[in-house]
C-alpha atoms as a PDB file:
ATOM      1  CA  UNK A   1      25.089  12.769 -28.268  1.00  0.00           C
ATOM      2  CA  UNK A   2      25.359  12.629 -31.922  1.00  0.00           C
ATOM      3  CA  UNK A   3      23.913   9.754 -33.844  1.00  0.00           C
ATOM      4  CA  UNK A   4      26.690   8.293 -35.409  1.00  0.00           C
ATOM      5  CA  UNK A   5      28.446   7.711 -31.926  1.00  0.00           C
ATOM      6  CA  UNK A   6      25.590   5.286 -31.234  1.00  0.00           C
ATOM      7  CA  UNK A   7      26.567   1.899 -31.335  1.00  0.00           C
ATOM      8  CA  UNK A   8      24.275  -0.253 -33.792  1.00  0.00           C
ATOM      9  CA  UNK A   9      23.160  -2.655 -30.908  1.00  0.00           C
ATOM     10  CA  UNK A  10      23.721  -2.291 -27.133  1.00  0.00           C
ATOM     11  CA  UNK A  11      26.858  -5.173 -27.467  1.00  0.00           C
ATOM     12  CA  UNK A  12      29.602  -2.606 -28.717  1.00  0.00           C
ATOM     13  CA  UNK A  13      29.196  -1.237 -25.060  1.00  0.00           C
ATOM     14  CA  UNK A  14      31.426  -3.626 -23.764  1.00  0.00           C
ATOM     15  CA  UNK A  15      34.057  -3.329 -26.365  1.00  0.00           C
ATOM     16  CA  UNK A  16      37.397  -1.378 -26.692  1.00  0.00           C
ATOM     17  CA  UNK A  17      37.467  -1.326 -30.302  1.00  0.00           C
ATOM     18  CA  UNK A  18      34.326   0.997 -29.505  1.00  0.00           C
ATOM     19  CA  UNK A  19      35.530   3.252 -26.955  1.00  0.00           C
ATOM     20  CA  UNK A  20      38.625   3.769 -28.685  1.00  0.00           C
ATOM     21  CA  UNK A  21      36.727   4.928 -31.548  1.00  0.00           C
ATOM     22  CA  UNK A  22      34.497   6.922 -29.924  1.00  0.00           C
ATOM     23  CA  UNK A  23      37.321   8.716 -27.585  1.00  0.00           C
ATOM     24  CA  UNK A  24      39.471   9.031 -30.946  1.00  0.00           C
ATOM     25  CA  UNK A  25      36.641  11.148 -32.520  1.00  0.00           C
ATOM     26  CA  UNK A  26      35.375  12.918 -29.369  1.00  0.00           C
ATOM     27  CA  UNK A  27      39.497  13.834 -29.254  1.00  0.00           C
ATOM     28  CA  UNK A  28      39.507  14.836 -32.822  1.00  0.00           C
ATOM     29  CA  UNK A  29      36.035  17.286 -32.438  1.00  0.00           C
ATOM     30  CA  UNK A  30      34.371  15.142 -34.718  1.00  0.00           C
ATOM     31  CA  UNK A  31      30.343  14.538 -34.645  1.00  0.00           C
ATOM     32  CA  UNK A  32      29.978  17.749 -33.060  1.00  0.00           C
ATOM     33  CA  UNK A  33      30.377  16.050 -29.681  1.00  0.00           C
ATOM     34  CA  UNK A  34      31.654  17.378 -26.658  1.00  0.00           C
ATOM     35  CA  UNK A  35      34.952  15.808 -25.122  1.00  0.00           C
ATOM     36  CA  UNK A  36      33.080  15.297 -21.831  1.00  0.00           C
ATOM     37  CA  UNK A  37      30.047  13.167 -21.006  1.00  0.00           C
ATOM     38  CA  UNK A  38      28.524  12.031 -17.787  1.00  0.00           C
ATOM     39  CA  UNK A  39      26.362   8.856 -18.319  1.00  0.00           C
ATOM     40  CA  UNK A  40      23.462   8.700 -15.691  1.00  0.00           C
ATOM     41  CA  UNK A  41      24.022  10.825 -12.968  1.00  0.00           C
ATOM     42  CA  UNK A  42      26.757  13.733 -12.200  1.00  0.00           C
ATOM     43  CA  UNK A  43      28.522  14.826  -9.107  1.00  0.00           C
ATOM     44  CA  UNK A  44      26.170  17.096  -7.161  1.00  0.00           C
ATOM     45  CA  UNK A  45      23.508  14.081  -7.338  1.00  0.00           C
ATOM     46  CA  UNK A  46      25.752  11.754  -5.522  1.00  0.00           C
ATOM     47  CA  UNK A  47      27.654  14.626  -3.432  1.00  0.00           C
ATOM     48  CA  UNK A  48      25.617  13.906  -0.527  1.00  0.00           C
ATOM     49  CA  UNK A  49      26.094  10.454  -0.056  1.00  0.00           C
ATOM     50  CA  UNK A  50      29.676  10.195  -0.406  1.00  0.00           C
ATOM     51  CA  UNK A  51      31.053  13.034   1.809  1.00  0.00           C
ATOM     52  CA  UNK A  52      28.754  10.969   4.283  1.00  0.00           C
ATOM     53  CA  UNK A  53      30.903   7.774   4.388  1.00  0.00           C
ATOM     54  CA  UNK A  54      34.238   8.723   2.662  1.00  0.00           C
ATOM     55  CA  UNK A  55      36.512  11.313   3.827  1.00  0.00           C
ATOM     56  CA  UNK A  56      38.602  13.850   2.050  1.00  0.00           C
ATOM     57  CA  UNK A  57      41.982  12.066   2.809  1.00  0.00           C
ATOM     58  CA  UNK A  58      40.707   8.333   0.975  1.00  0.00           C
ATOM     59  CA  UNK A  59      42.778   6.803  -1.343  1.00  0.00           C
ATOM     60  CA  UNK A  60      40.384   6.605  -4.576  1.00  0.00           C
ATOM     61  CA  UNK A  61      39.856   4.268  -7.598  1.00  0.00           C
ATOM     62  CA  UNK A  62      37.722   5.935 -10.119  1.00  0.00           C
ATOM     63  CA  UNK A  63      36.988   2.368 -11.829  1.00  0.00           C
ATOM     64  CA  UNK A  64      36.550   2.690 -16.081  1.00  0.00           C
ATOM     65  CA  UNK A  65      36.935   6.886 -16.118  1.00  0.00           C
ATOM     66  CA  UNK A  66      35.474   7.230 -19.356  1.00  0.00           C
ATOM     67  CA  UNK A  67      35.188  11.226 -20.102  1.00  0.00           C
ATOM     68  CA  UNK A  68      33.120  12.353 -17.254  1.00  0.00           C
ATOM     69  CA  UNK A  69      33.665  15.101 -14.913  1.00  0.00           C
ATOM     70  CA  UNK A  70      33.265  13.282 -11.637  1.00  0.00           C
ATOM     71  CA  UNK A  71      36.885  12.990 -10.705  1.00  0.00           C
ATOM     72  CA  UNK A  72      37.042  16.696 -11.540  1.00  0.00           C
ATOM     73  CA  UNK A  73      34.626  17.895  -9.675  1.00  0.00           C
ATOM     74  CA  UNK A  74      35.550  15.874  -6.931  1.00  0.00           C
ATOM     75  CA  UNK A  75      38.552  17.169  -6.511  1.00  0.00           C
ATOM     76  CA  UNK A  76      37.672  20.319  -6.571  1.00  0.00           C
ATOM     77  CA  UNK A  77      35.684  19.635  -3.265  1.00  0.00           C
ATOM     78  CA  UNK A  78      38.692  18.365  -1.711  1.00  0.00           C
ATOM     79  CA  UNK A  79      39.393  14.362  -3.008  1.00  0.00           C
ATOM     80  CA  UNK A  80      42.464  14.704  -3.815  1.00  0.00           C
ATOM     81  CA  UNK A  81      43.880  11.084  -3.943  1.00  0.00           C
ATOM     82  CA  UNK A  82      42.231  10.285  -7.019  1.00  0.00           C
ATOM     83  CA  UNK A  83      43.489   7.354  -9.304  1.00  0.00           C
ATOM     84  CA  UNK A  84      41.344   7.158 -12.257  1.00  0.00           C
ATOM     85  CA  UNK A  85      41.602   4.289 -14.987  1.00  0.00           C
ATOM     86  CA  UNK A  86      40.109   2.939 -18.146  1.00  0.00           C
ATOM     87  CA  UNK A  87      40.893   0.238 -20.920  1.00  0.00           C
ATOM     88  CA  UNK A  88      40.485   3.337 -23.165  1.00  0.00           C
ATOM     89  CA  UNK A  89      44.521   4.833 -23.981  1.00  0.00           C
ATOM     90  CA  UNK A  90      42.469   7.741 -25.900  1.00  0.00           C
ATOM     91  CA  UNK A  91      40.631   9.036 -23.147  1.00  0.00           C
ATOM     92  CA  UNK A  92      42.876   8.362 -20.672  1.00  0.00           C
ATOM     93  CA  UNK A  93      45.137  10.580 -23.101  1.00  0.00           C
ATOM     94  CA  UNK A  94      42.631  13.130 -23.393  1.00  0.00           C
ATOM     95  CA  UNK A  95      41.437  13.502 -19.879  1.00  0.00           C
ATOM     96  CA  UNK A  96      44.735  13.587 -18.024  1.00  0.00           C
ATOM     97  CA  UNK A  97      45.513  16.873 -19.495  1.00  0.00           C
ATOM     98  CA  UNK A  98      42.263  18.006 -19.565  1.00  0.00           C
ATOM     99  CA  UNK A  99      42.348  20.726 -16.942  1.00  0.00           C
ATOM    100  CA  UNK A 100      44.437  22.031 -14.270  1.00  0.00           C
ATOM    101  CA  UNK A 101      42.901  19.758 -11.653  1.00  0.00           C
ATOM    102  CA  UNK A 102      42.733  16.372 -13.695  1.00  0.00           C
ATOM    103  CA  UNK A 103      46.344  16.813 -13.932  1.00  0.00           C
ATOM    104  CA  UNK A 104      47.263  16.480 -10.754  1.00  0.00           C
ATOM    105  CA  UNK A 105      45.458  13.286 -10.048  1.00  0.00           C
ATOM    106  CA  UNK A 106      46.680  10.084 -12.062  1.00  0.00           C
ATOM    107  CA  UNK A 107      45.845   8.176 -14.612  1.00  0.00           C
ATOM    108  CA  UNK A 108      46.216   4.773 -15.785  1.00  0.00           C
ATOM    109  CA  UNK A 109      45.352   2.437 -19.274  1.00  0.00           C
ATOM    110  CA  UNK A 110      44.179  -0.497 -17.141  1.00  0.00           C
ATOM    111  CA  UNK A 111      41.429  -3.160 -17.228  1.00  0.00           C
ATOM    112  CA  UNK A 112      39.663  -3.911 -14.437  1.00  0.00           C
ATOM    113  CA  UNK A 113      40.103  -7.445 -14.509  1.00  0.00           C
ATOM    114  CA  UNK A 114      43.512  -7.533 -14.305  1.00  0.00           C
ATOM    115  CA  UNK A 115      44.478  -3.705 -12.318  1.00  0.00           C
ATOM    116  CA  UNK A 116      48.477  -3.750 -11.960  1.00  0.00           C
ATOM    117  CA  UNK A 117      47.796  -2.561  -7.884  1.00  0.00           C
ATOM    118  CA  UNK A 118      49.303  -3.803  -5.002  1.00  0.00           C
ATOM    119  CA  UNK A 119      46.819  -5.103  -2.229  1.00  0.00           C
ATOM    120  CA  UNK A 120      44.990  -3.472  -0.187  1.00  0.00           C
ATOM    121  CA  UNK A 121      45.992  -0.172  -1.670  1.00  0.00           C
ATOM    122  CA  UNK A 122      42.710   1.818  -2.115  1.00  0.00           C
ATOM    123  CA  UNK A 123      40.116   3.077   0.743  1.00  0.00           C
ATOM    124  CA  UNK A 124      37.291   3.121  -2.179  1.00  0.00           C
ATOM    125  CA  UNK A 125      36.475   2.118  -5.910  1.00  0.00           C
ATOM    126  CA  UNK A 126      34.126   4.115  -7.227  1.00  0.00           C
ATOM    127  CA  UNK A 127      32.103   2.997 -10.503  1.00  0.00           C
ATOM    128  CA  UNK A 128      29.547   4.967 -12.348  1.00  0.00           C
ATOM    129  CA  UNK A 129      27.705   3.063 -15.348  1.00  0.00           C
ATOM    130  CA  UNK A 130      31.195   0.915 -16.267  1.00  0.00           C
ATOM    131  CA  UNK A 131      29.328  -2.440 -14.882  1.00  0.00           C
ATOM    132  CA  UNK A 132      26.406  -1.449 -16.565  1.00  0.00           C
ATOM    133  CA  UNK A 133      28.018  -1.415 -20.019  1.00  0.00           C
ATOM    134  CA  UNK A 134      29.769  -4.874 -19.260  1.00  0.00           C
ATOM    135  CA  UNK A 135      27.013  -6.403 -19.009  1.00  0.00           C
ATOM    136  CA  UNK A 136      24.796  -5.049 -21.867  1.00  0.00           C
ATOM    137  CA  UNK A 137      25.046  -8.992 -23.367  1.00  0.00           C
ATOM    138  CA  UNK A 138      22.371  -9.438 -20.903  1.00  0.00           C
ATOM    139  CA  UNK A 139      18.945  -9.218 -22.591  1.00  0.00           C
ATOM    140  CA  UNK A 140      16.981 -10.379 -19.414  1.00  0.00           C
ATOM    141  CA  UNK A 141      17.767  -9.145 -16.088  1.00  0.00           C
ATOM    142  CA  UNK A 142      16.058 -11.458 -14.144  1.00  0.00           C
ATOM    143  CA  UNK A 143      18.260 -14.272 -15.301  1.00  0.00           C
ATOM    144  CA  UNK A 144      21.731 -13.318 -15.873  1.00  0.00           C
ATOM    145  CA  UNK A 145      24.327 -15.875 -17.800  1.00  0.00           C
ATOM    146  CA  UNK A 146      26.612 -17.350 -16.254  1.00  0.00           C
ATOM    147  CA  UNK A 147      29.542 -15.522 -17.862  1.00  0.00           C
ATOM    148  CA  UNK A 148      27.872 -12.692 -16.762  1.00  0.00           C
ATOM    149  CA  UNK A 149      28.167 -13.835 -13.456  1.00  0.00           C
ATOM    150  CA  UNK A 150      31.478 -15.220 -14.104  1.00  0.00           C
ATOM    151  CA  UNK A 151      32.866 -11.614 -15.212  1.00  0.00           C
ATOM    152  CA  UNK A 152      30.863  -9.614 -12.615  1.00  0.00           C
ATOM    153  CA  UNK A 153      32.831 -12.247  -9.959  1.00  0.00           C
ATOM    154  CA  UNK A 154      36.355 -11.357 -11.420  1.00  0.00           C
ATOM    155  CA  UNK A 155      35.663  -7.808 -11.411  1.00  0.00           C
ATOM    156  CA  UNK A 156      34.422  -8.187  -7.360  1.00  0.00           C
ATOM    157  CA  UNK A 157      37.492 -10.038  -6.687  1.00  0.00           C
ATOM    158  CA  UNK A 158      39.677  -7.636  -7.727  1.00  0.00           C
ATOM    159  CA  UNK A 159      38.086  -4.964  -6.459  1.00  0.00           C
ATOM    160  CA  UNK A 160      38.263  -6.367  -3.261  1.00  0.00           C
ATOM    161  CA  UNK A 161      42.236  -7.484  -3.670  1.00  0.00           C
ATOM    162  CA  UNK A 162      42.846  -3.629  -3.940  1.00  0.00           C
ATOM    163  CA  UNK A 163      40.576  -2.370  -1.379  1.00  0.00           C
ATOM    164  CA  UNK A 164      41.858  -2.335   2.189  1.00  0.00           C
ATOM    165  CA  UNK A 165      39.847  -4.223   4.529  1.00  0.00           C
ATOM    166  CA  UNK A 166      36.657  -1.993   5.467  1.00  0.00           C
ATOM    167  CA  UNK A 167      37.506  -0.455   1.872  1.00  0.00           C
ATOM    168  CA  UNK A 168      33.919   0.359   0.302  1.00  0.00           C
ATOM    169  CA  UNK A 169      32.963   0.014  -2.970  1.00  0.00           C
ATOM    170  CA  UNK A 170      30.443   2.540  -4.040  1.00  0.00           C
ATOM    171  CA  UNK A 171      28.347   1.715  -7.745  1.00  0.00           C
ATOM    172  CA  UNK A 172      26.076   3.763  -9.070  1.00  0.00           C
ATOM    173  CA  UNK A 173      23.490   1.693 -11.382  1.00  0.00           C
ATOM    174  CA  UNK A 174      20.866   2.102 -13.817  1.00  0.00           C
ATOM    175  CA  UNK A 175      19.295  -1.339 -12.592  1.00  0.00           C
ATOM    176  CA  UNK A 176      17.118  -0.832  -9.470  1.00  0.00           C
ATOM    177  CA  UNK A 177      18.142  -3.427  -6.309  1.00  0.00           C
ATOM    178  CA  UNK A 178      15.408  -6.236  -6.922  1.00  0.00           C
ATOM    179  CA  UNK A 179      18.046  -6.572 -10.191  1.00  0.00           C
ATOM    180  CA  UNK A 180      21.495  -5.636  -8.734  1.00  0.00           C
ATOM    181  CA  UNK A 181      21.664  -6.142  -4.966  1.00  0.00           C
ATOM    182  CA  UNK A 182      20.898 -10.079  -5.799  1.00  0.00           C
ATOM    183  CA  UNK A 183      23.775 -10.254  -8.367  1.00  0.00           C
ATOM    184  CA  UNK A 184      26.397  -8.802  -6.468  1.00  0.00           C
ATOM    185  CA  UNK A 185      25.289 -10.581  -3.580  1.00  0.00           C
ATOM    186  CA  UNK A 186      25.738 -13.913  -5.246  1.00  0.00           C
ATOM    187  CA  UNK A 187      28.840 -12.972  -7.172  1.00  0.00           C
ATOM    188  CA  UNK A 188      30.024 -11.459  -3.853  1.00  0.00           C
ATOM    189  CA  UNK A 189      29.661 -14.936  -2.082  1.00  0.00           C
ATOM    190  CA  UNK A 190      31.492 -16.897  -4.773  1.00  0.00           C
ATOM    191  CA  UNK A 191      34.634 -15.149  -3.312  1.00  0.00           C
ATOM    192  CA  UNK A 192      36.876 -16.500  -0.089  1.00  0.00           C
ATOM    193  CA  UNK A 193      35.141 -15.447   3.043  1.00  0.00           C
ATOM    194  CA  UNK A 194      37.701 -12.634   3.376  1.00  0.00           C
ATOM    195  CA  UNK A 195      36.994 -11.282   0.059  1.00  0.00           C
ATOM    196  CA  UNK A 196      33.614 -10.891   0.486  1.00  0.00           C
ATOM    197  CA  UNK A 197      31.572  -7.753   0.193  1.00  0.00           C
ATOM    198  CA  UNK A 198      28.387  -6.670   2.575  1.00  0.00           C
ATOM    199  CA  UNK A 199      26.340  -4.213   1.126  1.00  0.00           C
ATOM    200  CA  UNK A 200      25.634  -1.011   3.216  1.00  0.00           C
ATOM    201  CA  UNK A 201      22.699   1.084   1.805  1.00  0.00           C
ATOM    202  CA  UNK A 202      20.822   1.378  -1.188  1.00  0.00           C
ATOM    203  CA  UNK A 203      20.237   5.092  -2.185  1.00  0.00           C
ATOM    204  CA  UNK A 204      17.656   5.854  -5.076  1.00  0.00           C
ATOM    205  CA  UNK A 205      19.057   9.307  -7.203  1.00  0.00           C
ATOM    206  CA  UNK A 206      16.937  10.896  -9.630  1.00  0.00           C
ATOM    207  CA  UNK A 207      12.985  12.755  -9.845  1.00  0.00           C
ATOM    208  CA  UNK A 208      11.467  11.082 -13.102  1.00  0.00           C
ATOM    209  CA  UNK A 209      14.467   8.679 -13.855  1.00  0.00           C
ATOM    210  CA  UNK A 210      15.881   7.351 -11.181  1.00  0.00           C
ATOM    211  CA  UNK A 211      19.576   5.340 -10.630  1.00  0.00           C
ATOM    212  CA  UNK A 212      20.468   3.409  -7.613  1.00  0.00           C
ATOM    213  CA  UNK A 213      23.468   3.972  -5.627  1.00  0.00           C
ATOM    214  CA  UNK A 214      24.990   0.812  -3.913  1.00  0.00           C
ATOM    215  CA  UNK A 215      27.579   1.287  -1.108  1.00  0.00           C
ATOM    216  CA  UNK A 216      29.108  -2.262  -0.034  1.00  0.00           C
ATOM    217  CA  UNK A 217      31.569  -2.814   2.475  1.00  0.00           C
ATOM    218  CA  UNK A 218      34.721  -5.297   2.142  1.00  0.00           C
ATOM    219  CA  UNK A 219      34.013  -7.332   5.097  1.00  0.00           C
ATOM    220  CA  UNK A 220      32.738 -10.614   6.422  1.00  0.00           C
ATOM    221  CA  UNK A 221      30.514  -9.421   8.881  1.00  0.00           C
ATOM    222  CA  UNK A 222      27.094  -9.841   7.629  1.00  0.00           C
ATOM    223  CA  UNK A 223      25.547  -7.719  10.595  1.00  0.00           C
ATOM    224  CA  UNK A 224      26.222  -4.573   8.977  1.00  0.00           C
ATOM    225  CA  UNK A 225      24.473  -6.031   5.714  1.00  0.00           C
ATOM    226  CA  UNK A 226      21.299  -4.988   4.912  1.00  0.00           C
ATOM    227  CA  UNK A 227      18.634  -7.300   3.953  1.00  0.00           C
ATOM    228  CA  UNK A 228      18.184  -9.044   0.434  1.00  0.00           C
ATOM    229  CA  UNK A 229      14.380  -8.732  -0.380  1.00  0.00           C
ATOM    230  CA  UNK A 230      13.797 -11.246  -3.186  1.00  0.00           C
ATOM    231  CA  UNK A 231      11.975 -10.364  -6.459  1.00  0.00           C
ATOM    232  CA  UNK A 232      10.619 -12.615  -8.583  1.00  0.00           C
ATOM    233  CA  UNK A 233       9.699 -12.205 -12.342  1.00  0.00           C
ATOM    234  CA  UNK A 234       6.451 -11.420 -13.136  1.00  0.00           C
ATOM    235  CA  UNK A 235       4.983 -14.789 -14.142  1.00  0.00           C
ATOM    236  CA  UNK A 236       2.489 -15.632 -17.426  1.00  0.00           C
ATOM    237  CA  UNK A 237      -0.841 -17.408 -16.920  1.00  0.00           C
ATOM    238  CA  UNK A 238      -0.088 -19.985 -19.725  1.00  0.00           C
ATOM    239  CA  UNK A 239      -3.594 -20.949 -21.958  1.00  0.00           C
ATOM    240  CA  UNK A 240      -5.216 -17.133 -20.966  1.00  0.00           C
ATOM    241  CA  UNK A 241      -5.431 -14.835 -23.656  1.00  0.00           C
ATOM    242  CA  UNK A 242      -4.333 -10.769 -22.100  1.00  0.00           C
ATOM    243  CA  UNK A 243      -7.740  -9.404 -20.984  1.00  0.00           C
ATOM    244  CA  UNK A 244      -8.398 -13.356 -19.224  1.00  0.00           C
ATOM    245  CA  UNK A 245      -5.652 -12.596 -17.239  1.00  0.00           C
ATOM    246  CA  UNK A 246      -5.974  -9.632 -16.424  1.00  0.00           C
ATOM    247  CA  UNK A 247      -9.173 -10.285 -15.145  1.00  0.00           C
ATOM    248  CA  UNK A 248      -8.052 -12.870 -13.491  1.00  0.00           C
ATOM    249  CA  UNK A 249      -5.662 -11.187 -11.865  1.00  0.00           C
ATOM    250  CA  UNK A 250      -7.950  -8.608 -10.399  1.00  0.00           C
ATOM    251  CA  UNK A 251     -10.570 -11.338  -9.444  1.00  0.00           C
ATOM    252  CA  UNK A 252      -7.087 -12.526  -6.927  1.00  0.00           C
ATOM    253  CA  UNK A 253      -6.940  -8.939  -5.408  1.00  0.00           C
ATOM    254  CA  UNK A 254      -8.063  -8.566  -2.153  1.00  0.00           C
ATOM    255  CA  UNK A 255     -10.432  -5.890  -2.546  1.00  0.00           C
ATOM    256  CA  UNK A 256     -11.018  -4.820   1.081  1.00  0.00           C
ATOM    257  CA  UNK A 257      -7.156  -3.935   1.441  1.00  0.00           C
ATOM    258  CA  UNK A 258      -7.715  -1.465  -2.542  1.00  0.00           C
ATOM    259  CA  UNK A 259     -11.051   0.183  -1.169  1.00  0.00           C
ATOM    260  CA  UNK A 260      -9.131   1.250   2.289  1.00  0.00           C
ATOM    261  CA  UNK A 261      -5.672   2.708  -0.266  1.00  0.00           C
ATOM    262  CA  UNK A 262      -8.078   4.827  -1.910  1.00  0.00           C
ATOM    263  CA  UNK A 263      -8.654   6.992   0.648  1.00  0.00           C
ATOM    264  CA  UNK A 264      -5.049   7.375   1.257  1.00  0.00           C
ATOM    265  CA  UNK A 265      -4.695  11.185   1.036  1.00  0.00           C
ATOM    266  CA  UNK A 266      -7.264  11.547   3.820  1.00  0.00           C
ATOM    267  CA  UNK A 267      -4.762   9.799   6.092  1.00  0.00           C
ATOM    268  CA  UNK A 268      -1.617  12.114   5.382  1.00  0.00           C
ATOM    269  CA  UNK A 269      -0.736  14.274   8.603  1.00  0.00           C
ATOM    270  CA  UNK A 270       0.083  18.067   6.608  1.00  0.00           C
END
């Protein structure tokens, strides 16, 4: 990615004025970018886990498009109800000529907090990264603002207006579940009971870096929902200066349990 396409601080994320900008001069050839980009993950890392749970015939919302390849390549593997949209005109410009295969899905200029859908008129919505960048405000994600929340809850309760009951809602993440599967949880509860999402399955993607996958179900029954394990921050032992603590953390360790996990190998069944 060149430089100058680099937004000065993480903010311009979740602006228009930027993506327009950036789509305008991806469009033009400028920066020596190319016109597509996949942010986090592409296609064959997250092939598996959606032919698992959606089938070929779904009726699917690819939620802020951007210039990736994902709805491409999907339906090249046989998704052909596609809808793909993104607050972006450029891009949406751009992409919906882009190939043979792009046009023949659609394409709308849309925000996702106000999608011009009837109900209950999509099987999934499918978002890769566009959460992520409306929420790059957030400089702690252990405690997210409440407009934060606020937006996140909007977003949810759309979602789930144009999802059909049972309609998943599959989000692939940069922020690992002690992070996300709280906040959607909570954001998913401020909605009417028949709104609500359930989350499915967490999937981690990636070797070295890893993303999270998060499948949730529009439903109210919470049987199918998996359970919330709750993270707290890591805390500071106020009036120690960094090598008291530490040492006073290890002093709190119970020693026994580290002695047997060091002989872990020898317990492995090759």
């Amino acid at each position: 990615m060149s430089s100058s396409l680099i937004p000065k601080d993480n903010h311009s994320y979740n602006s228009v004025d930027y993506w327009d900008k950036r789509y305008s001069s991806v469009g033009q050839g400028c920066d020596g970018e190319t016109r597509e980009y996949d942010w986090l993950v592409g296609w064959t890392d997250i092939r598996h886990i959606v032919e698992k749970c959606v089938p070929k015939s779904a009726q699917i919302l690819m939620l802020g498009c951007g210039n990736s390849l994902l709805s491409e390549q999907m339906f090249i593997d046989g998704y052909h109800n596609i809808h793909n949209i993104d607050y972006s005109a450029p891009v949406i410009k751009q992409m919906s000529t882009h190939c043979q295969y792009c046009s023949r899905m659609k394409w709308s200029v849309m925000d996702c907090l106000d999608m011009k859908f009837e109900d209950n008129s999509f099987d999934v919505v499918l978002e890769k990264a566009t959460i992520d960048a409306l929420l790059t405000k957030e400089t702690n994600p252990w405690h997210v603002s409440q407009e934060s929340r606020d937006l996140l809850t909007q977003i949810m309760s759309e979602m789930s207006r144009v999802l059909k009951l049972e309609g998943q809602f599959i989000s692939i993440s940069f922020y690992g579940s002690h992070f996300r599967y709280p906040l959607y949880k909570s954001c998913s509860d401020a909605l009417k009971c028949e709104s609500r999402f359930s989350m499915k399955a967490i999937d981690e993607l990636g070797t070295s870096f890893h993303y999270y996958c998060y499948s949730l179900v529009k439903s109210a029954d919470k049987t199918i929902e998996l359970e919330a394990k709750v993270y707290e921050p890591p805390k500071m032992i106020s009036g120690l200066n960094s090598s008291e603590s530490i040492q006073t953390i290890d002093q709190s360790l119970d020693t026994t349990e580290v002695e047997e996990h060091n002989n872990y190998l020898f317990n492995i069944n090759l």
